[in-house]
C-alpha atoms as a PDB file:
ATOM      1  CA  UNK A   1      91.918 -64.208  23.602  1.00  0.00           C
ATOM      2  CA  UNK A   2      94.736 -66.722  25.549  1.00  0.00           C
ATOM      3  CA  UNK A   3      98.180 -66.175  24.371  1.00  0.00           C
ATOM      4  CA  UNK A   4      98.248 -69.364  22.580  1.00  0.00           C
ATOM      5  CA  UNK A   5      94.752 -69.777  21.553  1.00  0.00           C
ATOM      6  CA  UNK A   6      93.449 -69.884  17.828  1.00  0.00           C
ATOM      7  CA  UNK A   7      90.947 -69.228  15.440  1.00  0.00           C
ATOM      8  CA  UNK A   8      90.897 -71.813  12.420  1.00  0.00           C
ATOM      9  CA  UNK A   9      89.364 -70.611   9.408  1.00  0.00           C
ATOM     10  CA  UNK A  10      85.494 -71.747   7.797  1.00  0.00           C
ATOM     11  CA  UNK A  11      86.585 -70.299   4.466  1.00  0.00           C
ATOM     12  CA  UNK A  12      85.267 -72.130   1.472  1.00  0.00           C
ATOM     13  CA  UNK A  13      87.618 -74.961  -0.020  1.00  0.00           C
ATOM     14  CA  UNK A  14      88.654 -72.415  -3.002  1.00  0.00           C
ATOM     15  CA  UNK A  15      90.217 -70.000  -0.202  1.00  0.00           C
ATOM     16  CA  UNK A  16      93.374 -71.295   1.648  1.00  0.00           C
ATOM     17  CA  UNK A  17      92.585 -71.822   5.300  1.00  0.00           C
ATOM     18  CA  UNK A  18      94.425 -69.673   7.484  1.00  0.00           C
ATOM     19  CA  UNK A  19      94.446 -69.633  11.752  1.00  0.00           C
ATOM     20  CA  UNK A  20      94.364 -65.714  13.509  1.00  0.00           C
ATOM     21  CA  UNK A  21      96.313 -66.146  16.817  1.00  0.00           C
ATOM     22  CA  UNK A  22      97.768 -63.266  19.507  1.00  0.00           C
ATOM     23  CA  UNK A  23     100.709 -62.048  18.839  1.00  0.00           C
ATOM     24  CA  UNK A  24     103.970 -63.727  20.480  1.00  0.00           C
ATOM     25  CA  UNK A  25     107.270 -63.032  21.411  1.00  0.00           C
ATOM     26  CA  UNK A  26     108.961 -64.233  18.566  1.00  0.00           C
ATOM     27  CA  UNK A  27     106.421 -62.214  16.105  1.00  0.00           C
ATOM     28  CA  UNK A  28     109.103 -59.154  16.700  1.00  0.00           C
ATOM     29  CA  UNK A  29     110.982 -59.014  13.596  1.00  0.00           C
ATOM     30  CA  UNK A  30     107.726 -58.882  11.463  1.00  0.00           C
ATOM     31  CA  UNK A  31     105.885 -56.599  13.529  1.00  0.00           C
ATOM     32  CA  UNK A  32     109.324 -54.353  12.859  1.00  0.00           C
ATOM     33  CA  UNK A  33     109.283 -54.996   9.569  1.00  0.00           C
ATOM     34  CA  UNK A  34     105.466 -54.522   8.472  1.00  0.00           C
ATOM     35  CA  UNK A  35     105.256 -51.071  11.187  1.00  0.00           C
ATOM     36  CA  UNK A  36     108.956 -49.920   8.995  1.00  0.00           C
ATOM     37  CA  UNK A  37     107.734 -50.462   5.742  1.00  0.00           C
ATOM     38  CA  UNK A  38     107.201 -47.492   4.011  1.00  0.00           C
ATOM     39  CA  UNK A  39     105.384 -48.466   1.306  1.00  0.00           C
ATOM     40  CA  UNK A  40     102.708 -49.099   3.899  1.00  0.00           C
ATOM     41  CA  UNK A  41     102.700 -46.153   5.588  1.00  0.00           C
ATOM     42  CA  UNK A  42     101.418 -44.635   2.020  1.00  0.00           C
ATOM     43  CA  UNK A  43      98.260 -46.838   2.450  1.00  0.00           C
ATOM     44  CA  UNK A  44      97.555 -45.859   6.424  1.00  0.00           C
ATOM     45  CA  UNK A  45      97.970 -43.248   8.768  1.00  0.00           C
ATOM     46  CA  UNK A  46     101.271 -43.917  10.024  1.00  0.00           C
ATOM     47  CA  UNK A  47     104.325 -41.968   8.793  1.00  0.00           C
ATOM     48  CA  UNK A  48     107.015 -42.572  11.517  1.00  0.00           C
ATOM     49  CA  UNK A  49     109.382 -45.289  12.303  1.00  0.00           C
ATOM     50  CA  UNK A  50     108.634 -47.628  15.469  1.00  0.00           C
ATOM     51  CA  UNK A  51     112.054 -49.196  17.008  1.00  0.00           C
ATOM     52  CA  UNK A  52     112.412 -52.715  18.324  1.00  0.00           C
ATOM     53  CA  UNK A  53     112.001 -51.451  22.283  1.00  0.00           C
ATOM     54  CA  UNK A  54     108.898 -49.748  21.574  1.00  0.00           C
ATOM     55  CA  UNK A  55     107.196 -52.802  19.364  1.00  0.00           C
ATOM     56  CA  UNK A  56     108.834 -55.334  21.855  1.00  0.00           C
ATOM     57  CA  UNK A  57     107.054 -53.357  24.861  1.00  0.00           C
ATOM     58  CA  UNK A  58     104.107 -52.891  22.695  1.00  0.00           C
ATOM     59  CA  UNK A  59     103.756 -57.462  22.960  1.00  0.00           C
ATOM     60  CA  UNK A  60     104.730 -57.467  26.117  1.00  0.00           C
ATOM     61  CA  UNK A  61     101.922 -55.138  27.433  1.00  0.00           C
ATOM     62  CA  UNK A  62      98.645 -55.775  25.274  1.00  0.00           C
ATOM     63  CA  UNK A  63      96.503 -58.142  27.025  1.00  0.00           C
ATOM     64  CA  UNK A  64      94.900 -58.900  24.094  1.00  0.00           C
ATOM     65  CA  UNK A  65      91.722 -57.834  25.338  1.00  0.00           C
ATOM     66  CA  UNK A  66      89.763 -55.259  22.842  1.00  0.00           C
ATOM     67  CA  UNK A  67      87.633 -53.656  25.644  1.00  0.00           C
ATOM     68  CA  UNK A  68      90.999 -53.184  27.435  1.00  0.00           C
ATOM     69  CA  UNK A  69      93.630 -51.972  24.556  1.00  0.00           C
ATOM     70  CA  UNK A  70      90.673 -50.623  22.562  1.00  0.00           C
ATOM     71  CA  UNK A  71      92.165 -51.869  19.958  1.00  0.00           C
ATOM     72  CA  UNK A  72      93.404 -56.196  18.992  1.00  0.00           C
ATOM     73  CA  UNK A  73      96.061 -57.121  16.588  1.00  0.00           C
ATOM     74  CA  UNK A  74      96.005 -60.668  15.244  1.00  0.00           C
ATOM     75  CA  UNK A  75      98.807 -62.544  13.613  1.00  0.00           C
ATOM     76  CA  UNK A  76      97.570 -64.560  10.126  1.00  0.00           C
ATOM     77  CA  UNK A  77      99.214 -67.918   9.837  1.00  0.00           C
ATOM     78  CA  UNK A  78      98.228 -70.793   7.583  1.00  0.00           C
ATOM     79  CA  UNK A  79      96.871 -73.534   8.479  1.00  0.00           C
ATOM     80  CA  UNK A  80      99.668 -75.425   9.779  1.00  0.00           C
ATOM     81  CA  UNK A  81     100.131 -72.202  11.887  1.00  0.00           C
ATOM     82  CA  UNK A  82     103.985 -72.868  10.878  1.00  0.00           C
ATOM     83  CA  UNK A  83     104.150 -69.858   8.379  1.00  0.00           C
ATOM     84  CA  UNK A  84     103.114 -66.032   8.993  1.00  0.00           C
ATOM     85  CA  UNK A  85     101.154 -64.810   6.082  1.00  0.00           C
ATOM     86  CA  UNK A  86     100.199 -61.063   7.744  1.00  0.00           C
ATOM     87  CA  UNK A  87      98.144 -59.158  10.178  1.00  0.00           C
ATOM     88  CA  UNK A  88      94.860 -58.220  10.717  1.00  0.00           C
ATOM     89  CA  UNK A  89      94.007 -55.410  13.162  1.00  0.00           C
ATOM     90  CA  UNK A  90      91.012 -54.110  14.845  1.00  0.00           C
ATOM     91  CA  UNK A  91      91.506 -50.426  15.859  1.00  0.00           C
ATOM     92  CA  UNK A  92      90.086 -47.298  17.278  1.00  0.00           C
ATOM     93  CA  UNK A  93      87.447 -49.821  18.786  1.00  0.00           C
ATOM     94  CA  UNK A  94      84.367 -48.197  20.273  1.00  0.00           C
ATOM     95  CA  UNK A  95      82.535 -50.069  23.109  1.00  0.00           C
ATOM     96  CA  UNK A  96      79.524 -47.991  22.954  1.00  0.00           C
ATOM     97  CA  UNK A  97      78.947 -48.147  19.158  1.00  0.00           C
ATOM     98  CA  UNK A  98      80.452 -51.626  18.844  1.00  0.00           C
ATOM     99  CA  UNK A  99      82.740 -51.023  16.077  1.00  0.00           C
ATOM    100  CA  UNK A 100      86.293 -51.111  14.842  1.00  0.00           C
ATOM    101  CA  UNK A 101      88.346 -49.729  12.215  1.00  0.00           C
ATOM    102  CA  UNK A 102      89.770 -52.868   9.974  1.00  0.00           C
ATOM    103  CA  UNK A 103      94.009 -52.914   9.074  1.00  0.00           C
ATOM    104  CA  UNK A 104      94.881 -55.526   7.239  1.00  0.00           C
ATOM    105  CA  UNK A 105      98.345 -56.245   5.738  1.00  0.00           C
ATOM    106  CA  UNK A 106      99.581 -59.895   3.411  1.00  0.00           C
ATOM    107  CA  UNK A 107     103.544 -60.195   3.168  1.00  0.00           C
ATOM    108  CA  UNK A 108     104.355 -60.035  -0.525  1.00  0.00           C
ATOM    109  CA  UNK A 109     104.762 -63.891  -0.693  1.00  0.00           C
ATOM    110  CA  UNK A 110     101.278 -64.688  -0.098  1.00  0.00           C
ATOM    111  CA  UNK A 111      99.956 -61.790  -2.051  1.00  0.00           C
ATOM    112  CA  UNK A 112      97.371 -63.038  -4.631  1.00  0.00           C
ATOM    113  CA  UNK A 113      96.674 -66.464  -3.621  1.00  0.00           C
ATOM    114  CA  UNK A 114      93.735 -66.140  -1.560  1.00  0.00           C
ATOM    115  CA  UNK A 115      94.994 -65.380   2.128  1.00  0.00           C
ATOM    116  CA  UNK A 116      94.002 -61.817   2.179  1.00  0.00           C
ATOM    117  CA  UNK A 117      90.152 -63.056   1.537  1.00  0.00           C
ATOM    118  CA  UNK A 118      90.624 -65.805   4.095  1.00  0.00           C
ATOM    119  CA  UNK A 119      92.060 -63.548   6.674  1.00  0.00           C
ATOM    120  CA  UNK A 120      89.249 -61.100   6.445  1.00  0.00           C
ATOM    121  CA  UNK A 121      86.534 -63.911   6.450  1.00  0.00           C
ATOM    122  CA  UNK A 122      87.806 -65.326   9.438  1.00  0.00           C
ATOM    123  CA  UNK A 123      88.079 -61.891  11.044  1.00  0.00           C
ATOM    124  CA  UNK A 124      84.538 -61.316  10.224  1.00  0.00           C
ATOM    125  CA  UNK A 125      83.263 -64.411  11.797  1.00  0.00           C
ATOM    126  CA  UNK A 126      85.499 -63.573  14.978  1.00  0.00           C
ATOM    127  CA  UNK A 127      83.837 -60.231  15.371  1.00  0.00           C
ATOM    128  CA  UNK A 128      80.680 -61.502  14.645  1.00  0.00           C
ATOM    129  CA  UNK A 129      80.736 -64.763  16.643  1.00  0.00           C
ATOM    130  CA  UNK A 130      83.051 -63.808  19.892  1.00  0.00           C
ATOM    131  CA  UNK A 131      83.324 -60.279  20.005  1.00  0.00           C
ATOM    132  CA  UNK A 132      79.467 -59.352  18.854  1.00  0.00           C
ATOM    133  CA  UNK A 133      80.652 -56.614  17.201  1.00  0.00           C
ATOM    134  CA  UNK A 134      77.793 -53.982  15.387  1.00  0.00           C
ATOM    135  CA  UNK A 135      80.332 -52.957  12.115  1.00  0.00           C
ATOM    136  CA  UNK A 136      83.607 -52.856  10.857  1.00  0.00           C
ATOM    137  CA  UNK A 137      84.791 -49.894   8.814  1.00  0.00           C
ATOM    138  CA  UNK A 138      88.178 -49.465   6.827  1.00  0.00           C
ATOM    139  CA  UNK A 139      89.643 -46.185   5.145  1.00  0.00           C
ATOM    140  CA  UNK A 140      91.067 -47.395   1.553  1.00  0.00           C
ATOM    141  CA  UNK A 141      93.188 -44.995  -0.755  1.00  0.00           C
ATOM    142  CA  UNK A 142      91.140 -45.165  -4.223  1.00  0.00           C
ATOM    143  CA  UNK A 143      94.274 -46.187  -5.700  1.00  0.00           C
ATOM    144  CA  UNK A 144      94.690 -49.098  -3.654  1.00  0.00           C
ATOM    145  CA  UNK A 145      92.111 -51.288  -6.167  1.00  0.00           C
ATOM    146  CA  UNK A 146      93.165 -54.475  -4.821  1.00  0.00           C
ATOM    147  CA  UNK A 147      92.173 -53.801  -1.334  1.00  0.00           C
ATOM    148  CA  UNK A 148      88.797 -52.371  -2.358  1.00  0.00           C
ATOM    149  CA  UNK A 149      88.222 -55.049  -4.705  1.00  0.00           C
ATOM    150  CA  UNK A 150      89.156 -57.494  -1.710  1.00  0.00           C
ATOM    151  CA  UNK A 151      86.821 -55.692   0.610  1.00  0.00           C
ATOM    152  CA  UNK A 152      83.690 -54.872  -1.447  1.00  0.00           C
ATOM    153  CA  UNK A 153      83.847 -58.535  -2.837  1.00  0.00           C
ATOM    154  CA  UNK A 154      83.239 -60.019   0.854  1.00  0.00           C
ATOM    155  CA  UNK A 155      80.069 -57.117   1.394  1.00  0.00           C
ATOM    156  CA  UNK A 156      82.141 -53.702   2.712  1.00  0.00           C
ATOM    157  CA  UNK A 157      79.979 -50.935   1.272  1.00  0.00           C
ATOM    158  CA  UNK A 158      81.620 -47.759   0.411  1.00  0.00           C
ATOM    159  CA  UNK A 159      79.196 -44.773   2.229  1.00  0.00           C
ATOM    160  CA  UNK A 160      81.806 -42.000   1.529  1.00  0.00           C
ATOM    161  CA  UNK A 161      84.590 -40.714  -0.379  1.00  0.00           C
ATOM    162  CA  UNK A 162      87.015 -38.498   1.159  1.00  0.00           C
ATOM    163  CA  UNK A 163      88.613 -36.134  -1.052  1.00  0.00           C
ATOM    164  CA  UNK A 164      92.115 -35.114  -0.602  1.00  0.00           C
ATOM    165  CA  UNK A 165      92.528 -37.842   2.931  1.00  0.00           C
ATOM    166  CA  UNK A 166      96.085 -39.030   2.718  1.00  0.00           C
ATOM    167  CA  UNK A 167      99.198 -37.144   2.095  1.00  0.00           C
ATOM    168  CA  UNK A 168     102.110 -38.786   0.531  1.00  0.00           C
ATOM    169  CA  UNK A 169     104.213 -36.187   0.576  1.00  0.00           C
ATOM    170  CA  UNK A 170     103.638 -35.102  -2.926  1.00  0.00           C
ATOM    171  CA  UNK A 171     100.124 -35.517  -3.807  1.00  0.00           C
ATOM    172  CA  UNK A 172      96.882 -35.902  -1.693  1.00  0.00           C
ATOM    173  CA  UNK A 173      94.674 -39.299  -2.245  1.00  0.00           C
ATOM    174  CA  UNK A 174      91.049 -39.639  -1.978  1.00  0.00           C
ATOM    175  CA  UNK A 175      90.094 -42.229   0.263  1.00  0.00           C
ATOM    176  CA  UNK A 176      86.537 -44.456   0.645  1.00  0.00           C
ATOM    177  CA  UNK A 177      85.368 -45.272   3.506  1.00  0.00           C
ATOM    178  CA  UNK A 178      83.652 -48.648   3.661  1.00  0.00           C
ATOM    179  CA  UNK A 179      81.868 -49.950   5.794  1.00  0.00           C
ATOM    180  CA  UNK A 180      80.199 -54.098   6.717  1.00  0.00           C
ATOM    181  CA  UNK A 181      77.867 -54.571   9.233  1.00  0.00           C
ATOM    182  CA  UNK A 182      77.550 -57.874  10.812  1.00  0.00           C
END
């Protein structure tokens, strides 16, 4: 994908619209403060702090090429591309098997009004459309109902349930695995 290039969204007129573009520059402080969060980190895999340096040479190096970084993170903006609603990333990306592992995080204002749905659509078509990818898969904590609600309404499949998957620090959390094929 260019650096300034865009995807505009097909979503149905009930979803906002929403544009996924390459990350820029100026997309620092969120990156900072989504990767920092660590309410987040009790949804994912990720349990340590990144600092401005490493995130800043993290933009400055991805080409924004999947089969290169093996993995492709994608800002979500609305449609006037003027406001950052989240991210959506494709990860541990296999070029044999053609499929990624699915991230996707809303900022808190934008929760609940549609753009999480629209996001995922759009990446769905993208991966479908330009990349020709096989299937997506996410890991989801049971507990995290919207996300599996979001996911299973748009036609991710759970295949497995992972007892005990992610650590909090106090209690384990199963996790589904779910996966949609394109």
């Amino acid at each position: 994908m260019e650096k300034n290039s865009s995807i505009s969204s097909s979503c149905s007129h009930r979803h906002p619209f929403v544009l996924l573009r390459a990350m820029e520059p100026e997309d620092l402080d969120l990156l900072y403060r989504i990767e920092n969060d660590y309410d987040l980190w009790q949804v994912g895999s990720t349990n340590v702090p990144y600092s401005r340096y490493v995130l800043h040479d993290y933009i400055a190096n991805t080409t924004g090429d999947i089969f290169t970084d093996k993995q492709l993170r994608l800002i979500v903006t609305d449609v006037s591309g003027a406001n950052v609603v989240g991210i959506v990333d494709l990860i541990n990306f296999n070029p044999q098997h053609l499929r990624a592992e699915v991230g996707l995080v809303i900022q808190k204002a934008y929760r609940d009004q549609g753009y999480g749905r629209a996001a995922m659509e759009e990446l769905i078509t993208y991966t479908r459309e330009v990349l020709h990818l096989h299937q997506l898969y996410a890991f989801v904590a049971r507990d995290n109902t919207y996300c599996l609600k979001l996911l299973k309404s748009i036609g991710f499949q759970q295949n497995a349930l992972l007892k005990d998957w992610l650590y909090d620090g106090k209690e384990y959390h199963d996790v589904e695995l779910l996966q949609f094929f394109l």
